[in-house]
PDB file of N, CA and C in Angstrom:
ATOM      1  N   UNK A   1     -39.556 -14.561 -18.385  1.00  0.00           N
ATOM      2  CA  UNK A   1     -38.951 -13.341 -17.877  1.00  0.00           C
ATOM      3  C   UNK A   1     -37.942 -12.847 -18.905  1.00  0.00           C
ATOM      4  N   UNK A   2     -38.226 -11.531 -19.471  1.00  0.00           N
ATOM      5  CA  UNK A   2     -36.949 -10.854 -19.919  1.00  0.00           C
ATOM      6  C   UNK A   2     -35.342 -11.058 -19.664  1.00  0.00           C
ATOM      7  N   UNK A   3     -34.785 -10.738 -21.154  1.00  0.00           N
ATOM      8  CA  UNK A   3     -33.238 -10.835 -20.184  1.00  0.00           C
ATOM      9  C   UNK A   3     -33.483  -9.433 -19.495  1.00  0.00           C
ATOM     10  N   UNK A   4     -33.778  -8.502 -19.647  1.00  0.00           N
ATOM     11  CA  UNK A   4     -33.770  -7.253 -18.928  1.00  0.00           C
ATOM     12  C   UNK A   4     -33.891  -7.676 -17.274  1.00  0.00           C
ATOM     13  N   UNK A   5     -34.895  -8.355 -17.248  1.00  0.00           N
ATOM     14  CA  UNK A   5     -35.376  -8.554 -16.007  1.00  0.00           C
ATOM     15  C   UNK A   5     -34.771  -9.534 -15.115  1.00  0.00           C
ATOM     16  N   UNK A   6     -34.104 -10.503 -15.534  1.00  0.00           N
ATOM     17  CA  UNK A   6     -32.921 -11.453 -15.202  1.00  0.00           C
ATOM     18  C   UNK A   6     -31.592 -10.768 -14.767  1.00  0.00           C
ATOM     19  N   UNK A   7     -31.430  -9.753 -15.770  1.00  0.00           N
ATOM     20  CA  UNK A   7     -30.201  -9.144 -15.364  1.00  0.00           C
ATOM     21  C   UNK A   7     -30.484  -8.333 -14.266  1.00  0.00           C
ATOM     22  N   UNK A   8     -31.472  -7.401 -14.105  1.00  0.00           N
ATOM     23  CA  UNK A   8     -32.111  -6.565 -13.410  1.00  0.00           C
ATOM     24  C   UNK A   8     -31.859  -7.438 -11.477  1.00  0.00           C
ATOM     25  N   UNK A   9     -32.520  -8.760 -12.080  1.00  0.00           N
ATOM     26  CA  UNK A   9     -32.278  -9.592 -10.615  1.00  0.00           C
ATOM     27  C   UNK A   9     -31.029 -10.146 -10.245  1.00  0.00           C
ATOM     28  N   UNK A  10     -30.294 -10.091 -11.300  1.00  0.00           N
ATOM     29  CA  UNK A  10     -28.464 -10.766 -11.249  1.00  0.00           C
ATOM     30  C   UNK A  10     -28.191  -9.436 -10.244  1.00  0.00           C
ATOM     31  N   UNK A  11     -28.116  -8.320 -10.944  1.00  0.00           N
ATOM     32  CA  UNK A  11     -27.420  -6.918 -10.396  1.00  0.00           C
ATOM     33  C   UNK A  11     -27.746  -7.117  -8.902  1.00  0.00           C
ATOM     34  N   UNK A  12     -29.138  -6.854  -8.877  1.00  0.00           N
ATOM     35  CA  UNK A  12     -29.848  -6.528  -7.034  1.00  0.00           C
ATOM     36  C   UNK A  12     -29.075  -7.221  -6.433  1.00  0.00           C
ATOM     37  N   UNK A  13     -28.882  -8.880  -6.798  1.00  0.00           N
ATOM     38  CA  UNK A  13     -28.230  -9.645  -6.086  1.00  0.00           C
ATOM     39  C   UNK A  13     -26.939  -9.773  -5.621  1.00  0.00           C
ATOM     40  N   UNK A  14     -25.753  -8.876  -6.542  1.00  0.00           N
ATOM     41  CA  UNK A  14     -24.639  -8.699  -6.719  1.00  0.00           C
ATOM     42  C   UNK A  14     -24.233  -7.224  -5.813  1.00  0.00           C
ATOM     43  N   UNK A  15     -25.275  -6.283  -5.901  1.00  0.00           N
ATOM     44  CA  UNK A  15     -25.062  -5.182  -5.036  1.00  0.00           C
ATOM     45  C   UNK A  15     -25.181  -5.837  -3.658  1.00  0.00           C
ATOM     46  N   UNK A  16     -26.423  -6.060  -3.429  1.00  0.00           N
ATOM     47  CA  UNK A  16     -26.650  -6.450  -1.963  1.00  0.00           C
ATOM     48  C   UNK A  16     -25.558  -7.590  -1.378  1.00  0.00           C
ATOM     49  N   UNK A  17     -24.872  -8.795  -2.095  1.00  0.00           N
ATOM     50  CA  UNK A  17     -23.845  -9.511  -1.688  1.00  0.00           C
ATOM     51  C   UNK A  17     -22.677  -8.316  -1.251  1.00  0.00           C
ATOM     52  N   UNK A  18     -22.744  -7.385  -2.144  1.00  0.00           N
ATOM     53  CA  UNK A  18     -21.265  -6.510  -1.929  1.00  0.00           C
ATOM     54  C   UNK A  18     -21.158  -5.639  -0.414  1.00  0.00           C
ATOM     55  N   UNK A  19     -22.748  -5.216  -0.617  1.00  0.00           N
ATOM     56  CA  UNK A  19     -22.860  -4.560   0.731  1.00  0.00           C
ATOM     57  C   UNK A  19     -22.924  -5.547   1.655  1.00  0.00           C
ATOM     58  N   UNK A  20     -23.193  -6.255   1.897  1.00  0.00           N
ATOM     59  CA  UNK A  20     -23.441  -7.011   2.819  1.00  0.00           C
ATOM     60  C   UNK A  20     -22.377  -8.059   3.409  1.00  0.00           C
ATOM     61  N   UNK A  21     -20.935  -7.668   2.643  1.00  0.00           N
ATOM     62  CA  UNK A  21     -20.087  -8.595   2.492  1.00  0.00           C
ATOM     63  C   UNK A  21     -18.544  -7.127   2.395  1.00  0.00           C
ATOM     64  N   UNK A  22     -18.936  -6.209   2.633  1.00  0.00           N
ATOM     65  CA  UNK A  22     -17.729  -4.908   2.333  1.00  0.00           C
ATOM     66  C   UNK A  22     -16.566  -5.474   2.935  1.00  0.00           C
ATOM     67  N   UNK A  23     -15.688  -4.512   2.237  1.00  0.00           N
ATOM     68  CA  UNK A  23     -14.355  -4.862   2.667  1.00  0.00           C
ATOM     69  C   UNK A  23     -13.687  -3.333   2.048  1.00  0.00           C
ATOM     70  N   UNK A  24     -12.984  -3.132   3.010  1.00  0.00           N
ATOM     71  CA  UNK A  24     -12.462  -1.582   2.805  1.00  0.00           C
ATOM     72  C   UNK A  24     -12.183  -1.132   1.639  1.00  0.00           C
ATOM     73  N   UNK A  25     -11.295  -2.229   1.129  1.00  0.00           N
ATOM     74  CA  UNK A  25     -10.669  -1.636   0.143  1.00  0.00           C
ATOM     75  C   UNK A  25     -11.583  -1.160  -1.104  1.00  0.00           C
ATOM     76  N   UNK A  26     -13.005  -1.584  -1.649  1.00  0.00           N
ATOM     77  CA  UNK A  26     -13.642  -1.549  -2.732  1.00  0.00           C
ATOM     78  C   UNK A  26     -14.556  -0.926  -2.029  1.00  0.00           C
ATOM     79  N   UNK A  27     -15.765  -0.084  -2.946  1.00  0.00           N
ATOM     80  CA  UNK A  27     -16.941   0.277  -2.529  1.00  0.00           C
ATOM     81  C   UNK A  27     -17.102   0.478  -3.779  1.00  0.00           C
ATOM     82  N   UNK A  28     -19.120  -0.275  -3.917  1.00  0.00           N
ATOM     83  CA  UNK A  28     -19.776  -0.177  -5.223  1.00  0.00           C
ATOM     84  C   UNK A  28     -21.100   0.309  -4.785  1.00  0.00           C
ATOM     85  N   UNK A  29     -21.564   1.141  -5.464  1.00  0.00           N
ATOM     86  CA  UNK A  29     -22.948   1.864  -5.653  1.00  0.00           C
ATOM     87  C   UNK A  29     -23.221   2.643  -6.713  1.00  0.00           C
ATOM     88  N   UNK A  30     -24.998   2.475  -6.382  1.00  0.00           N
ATOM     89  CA  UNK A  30     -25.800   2.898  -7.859  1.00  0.00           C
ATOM     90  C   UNK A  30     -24.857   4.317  -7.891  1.00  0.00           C
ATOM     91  N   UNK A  31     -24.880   4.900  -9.444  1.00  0.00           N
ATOM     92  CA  UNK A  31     -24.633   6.304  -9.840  1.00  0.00           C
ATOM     93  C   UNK A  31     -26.369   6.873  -9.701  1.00  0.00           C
ATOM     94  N   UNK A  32     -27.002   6.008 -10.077  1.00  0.00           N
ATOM     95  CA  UNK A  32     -28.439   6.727 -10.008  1.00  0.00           C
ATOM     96  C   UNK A  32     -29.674   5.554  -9.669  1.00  0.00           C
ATOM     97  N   UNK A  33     -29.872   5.628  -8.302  1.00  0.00           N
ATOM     98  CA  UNK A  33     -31.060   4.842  -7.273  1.00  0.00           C
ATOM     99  C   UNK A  33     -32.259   4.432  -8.607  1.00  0.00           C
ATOM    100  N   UNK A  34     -32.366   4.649  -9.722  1.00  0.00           N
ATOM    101  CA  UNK A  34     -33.216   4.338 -10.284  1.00  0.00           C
ATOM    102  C   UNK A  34     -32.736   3.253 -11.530  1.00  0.00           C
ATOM    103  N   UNK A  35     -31.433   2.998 -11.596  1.00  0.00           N
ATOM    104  CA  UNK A  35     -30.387   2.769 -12.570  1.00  0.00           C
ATOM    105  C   UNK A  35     -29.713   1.342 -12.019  1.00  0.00           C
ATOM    106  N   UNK A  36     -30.145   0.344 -11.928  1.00  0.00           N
ATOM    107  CA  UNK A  36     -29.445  -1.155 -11.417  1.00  0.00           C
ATOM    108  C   UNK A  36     -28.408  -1.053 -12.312  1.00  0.00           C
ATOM    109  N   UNK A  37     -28.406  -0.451 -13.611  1.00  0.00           N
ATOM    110  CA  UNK A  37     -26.915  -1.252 -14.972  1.00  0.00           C
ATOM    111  C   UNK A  37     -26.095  -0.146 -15.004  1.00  0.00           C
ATOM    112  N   UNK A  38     -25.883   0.924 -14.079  1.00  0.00           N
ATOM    113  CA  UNK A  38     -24.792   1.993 -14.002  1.00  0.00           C
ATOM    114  C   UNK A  38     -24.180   2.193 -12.604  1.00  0.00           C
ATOM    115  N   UNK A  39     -23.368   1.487 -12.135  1.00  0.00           N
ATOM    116  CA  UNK A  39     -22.953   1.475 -11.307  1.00  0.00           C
ATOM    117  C   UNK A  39     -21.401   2.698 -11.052  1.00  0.00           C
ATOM    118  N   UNK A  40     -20.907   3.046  -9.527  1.00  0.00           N
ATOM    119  CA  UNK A  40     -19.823   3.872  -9.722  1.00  0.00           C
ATOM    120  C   UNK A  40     -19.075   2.888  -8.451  1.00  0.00           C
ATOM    121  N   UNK A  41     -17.615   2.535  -8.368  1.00  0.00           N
ATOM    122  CA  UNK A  41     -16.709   1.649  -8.236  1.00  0.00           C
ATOM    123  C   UNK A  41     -15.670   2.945  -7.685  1.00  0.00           C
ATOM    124  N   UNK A  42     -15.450   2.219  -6.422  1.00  0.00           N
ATOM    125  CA  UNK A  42     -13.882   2.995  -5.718  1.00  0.00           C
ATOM    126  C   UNK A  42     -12.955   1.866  -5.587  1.00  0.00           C
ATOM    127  N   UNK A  43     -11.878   1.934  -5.716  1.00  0.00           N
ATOM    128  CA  UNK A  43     -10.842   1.159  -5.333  1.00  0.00           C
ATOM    129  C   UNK A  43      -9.776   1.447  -4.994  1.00  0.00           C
ATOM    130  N   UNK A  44      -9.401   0.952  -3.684  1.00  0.00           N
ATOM    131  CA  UNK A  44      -8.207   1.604  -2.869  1.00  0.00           C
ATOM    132  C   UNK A  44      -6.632   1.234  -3.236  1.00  0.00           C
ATOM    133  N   UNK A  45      -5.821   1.626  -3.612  1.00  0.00           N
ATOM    134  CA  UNK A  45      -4.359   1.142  -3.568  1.00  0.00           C
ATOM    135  C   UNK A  45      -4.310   0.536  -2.310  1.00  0.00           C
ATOM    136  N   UNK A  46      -3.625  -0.789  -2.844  1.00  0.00           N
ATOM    137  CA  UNK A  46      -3.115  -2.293  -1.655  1.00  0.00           C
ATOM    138  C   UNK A  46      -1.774  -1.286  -1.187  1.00  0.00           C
ATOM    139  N   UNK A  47      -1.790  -1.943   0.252  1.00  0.00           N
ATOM    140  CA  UNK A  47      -0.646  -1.763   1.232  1.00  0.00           C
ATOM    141  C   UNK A  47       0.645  -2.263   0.629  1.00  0.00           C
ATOM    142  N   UNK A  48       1.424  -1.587   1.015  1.00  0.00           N
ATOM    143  CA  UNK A  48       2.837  -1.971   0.207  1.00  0.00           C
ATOM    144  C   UNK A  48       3.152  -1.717  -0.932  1.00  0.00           C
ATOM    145  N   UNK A  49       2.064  -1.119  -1.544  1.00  0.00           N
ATOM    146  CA  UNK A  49       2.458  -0.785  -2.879  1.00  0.00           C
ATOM    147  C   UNK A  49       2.741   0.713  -2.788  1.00  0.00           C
ATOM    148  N   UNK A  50       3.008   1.110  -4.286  1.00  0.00           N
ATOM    149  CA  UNK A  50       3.358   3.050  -4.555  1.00  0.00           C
ATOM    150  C   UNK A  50       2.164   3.318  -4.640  1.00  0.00           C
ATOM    151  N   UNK A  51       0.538   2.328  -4.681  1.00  0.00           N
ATOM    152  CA  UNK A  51      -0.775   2.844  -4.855  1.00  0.00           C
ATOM    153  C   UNK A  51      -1.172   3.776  -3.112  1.00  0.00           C
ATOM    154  N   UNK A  52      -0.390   3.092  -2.532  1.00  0.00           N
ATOM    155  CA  UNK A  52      -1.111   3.195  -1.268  1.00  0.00           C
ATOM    156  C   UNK A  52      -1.896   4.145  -0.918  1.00  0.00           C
ATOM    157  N   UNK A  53      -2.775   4.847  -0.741  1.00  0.00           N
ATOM    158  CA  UNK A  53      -3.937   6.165  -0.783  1.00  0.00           C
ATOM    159  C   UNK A  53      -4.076   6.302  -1.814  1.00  0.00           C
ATOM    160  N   UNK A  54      -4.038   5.763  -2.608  1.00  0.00           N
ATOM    161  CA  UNK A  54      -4.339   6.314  -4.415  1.00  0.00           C
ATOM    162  C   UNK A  54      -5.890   5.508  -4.364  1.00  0.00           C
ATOM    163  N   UNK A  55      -7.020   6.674  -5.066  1.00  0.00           N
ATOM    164  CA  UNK A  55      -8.225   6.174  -4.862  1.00  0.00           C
ATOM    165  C   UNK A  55      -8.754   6.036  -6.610  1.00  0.00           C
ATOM    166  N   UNK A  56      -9.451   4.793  -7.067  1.00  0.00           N
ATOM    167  CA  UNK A  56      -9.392   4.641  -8.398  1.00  0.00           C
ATOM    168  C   UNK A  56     -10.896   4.621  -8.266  1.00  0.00           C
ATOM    169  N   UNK A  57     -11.862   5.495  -9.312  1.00  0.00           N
ATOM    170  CA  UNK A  57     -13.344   5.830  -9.468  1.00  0.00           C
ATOM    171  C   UNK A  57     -13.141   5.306 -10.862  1.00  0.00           C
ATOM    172  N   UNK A  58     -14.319   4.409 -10.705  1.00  0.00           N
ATOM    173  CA  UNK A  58     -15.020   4.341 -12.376  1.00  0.00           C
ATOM    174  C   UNK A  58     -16.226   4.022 -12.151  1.00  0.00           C
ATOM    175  N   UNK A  59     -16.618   4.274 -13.807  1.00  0.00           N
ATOM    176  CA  UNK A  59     -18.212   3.780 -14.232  1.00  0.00           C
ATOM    177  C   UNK A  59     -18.214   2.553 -15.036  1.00  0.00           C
ATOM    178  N   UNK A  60     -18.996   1.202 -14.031  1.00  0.00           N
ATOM    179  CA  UNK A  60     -19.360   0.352 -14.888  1.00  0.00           C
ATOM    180  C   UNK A  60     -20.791   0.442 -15.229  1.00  0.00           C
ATOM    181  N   UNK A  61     -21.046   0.294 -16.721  1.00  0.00           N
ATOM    182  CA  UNK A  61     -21.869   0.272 -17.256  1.00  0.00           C
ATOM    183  C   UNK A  61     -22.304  -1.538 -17.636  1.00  0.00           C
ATOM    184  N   UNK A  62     -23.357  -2.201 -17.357  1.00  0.00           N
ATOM    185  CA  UNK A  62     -24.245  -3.163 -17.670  1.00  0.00           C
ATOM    186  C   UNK A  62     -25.127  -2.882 -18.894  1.00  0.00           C
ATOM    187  N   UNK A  63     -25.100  -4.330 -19.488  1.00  0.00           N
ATOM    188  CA  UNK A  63     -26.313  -4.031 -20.452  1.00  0.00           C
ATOM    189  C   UNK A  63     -27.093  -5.197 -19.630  1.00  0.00           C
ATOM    190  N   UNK A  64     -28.383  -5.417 -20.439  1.00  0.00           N
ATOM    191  CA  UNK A  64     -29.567  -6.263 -20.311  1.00  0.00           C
ATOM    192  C   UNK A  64     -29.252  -8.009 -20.700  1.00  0.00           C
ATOM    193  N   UNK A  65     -28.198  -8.188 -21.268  1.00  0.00           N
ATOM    194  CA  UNK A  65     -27.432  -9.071 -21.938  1.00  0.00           C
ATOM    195  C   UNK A  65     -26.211  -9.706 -21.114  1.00  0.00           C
ATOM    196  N   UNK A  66     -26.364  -9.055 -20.141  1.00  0.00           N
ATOM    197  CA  UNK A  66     -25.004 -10.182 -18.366  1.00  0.00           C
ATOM    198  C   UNK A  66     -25.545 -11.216 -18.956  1.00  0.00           C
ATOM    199  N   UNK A  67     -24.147 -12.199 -18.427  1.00  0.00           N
ATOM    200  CA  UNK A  67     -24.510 -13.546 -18.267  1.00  0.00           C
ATOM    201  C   UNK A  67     -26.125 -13.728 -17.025  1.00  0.00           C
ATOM    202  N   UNK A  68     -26.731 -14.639 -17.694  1.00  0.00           N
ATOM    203  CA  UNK A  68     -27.997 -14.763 -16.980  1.00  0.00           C
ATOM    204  C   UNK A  68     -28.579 -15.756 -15.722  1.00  0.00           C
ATOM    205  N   UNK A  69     -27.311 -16.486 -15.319  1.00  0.00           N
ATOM    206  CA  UNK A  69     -27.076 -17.269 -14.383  1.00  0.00           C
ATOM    207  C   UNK A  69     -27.012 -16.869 -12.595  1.00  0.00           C
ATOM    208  N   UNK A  70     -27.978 -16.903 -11.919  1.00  0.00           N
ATOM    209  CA  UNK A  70     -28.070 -16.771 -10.749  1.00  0.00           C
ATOM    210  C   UNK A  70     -27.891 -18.529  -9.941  1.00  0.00           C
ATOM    211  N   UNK A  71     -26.733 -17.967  -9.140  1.00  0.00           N
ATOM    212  CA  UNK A  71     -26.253 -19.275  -8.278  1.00  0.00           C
ATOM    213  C   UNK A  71     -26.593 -19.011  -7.020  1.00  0.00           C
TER     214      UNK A  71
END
């Protein structure tokens, strides 16, 4: 199997743990349903802090080259 394809199965596995495991404060999903290695990331400012409603968006980008270890 490819590393492409290793990583390809690391990701699936790492999305679906996230969904399946949410917690308010974070939310991760594809930028594009066809795209496992471009993901878009929310993250909420923790309670008690000056973040508090402050909402943080990024793009993580994956290559084919993740560590290749499924546990």
């Amino acid at each position: 199997m490819g590393s492409s394809s290793v990583a390809s199965l690391i990701l699936q596995k790492e999305l679906k743990n996230i969904s399946e495991h949410a917690v308010e404060e974070f939310f991760a999903g594809l930028v594009d349903k066809d795209n496992l290695f471009q993901w878009r990331i929310t993250i909420m400012g923790p309670p008690g802090t000056l973040y508090l409603e402050a909402l943080f968006d990024a793009i993580m980008d994956f290559n084919s080259s993740l560590p290749t270890r499924l546990s």
